[in-house]
N, C-alpha and C. Protein backbone atom coordinates (compact mmCIF):
# COMPACT_ATOMS: atom_id res chain seq x y z
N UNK A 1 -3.11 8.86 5.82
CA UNK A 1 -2.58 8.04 6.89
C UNK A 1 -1.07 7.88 6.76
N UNK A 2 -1.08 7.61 5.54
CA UNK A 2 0.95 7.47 5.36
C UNK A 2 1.87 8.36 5.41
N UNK A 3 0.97 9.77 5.44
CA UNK A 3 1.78 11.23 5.91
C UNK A 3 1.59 11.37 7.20
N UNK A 4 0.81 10.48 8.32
CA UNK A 4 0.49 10.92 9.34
C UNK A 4 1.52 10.11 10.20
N UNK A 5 2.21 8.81 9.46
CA UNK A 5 3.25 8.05 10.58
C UNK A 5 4.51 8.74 10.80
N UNK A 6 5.13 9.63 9.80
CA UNK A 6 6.18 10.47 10.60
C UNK A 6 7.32 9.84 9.99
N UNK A 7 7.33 9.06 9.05
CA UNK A 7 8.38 8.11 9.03
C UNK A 7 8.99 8.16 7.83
N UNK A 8 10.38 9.24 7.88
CA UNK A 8 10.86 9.81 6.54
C UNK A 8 11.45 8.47 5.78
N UNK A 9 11.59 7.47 6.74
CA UNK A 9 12.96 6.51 6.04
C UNK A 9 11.95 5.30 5.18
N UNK A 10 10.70 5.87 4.93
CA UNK A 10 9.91 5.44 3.76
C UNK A 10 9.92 5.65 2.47
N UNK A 11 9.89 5.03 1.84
CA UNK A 11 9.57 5.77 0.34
C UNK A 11 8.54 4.96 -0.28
N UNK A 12 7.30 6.00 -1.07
CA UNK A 12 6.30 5.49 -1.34
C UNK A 12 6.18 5.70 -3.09
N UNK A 13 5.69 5.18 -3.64
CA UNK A 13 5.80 5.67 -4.88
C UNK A 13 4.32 5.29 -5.40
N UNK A 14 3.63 6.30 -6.08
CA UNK A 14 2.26 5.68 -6.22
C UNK A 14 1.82 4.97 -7.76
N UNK A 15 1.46 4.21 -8.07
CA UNK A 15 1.29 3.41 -9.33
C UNK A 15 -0.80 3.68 -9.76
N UNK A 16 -0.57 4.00 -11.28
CA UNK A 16 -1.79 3.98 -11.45
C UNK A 16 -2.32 2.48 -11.73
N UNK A 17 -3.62 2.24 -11.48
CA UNK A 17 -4.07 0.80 -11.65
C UNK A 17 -4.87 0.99 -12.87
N UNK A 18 -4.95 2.03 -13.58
CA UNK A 18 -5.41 1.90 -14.85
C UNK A 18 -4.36 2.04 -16.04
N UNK A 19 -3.29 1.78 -15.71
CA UNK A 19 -2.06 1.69 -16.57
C UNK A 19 -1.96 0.40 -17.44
N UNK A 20 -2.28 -0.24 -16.37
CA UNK A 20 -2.30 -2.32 -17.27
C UNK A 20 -3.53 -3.12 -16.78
N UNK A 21 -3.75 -3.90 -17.42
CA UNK A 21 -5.15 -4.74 -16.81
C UNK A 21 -4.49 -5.52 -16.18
N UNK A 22 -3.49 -5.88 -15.96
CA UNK A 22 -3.08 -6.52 -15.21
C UNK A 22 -3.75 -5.79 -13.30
N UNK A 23 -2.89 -4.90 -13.06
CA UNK A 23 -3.12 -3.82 -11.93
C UNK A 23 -4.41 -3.44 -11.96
N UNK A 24 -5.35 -3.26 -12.90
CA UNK A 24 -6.78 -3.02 -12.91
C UNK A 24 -7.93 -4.19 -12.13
N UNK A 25 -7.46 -5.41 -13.11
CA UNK A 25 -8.30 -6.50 -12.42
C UNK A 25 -7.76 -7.26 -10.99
N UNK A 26 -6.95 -6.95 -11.01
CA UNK A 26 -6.05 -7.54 -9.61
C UNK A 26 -6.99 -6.39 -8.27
N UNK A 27 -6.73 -5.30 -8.67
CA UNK A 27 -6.59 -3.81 -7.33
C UNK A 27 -7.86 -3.25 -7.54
N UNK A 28 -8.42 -3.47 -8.52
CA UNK A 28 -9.54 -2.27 -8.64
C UNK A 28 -10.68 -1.77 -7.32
N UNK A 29 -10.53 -3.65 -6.92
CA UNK A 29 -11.80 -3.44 -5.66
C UNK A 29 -11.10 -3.04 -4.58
N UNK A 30 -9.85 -3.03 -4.27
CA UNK A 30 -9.12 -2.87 -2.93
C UNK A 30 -8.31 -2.27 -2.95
N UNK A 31 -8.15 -0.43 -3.37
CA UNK A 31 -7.69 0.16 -3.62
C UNK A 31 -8.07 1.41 -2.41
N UNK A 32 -7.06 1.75 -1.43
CA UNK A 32 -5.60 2.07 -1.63
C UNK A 32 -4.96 0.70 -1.11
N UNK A 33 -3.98 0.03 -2.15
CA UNK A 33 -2.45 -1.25 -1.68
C UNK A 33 -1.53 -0.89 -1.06
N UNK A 34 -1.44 -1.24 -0.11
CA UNK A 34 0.44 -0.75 0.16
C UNK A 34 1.24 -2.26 -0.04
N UNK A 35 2.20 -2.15 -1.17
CA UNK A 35 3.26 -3.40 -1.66
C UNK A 35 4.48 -3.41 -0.80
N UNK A 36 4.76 -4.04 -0.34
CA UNK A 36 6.58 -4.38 -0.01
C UNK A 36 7.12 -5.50 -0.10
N UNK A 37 8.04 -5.79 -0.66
CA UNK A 37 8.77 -7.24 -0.63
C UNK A 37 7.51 -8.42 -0.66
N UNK A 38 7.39 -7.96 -2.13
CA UNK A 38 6.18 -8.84 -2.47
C UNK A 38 4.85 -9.40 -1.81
N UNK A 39 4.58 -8.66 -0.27
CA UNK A 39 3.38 -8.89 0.26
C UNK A 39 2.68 -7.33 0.07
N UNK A 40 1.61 -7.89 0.73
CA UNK A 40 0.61 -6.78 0.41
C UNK A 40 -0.10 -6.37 1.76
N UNK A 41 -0.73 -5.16 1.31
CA UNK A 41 -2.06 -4.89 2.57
C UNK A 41 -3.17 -4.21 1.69
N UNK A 42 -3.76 -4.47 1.50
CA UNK A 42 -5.20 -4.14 1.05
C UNK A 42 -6.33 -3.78 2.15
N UNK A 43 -6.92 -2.48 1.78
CA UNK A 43 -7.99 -1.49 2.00
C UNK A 43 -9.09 -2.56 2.17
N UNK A 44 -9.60 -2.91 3.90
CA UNK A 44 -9.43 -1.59 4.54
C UNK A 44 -8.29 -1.74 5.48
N UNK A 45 -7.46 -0.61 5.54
CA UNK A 45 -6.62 -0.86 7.06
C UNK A 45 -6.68 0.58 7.56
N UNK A 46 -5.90 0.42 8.69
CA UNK A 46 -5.85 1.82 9.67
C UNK A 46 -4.02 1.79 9.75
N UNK A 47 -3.57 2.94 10.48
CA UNK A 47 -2.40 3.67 10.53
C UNK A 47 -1.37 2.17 11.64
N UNK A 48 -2.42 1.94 12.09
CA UNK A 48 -2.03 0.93 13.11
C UNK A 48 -1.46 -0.74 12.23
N UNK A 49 -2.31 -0.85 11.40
CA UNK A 49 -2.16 -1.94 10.24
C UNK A 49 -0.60 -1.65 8.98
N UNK A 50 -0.76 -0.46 8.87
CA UNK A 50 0.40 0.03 8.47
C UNK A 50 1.53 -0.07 9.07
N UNK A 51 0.99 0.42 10.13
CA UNK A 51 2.76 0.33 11.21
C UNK A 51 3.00 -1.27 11.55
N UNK A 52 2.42 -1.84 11.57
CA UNK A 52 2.49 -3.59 11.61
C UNK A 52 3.06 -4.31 9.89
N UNK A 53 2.74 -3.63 9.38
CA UNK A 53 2.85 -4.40 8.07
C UNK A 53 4.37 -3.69 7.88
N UNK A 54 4.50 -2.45 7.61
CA UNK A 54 5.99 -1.66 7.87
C UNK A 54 7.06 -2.65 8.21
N UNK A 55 6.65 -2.67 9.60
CA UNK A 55 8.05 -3.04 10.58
C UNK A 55 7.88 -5.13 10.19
N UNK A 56 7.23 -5.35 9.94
CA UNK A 56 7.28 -6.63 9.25
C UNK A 56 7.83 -7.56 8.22
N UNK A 57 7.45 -6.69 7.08
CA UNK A 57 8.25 -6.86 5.68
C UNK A 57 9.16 -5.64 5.66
């Protein structure tokens, strides 16, 4: 979905959630996150939820 918005002036960087228990017990159930400026969107969303959360934070 995040290759499908077109939108170079993104940058995504992907984090493993089995790196810290921290990120494990937090994400495990709602995994794929998208983070920005400290809010979140958690799975499930669509391309449409993305582009809302984007132009938001």
């Amino acid at each position: 979905m995040l290759k499908n918005l077109g939108n170079e002036l993104v940058e995504f960087e992907e984090k493993d959630i089995y790196s810290t228990r921290e990120l494990h017990t937090k994400y495990w159930d709602k995994i794929p996150v998208l983070l920005k400026n400290n809010h979140e969107l958690l799975w499930p969303f669509d391309t449409n939820d993305i582009q809302k959360f984007n132009s938001i934070y």
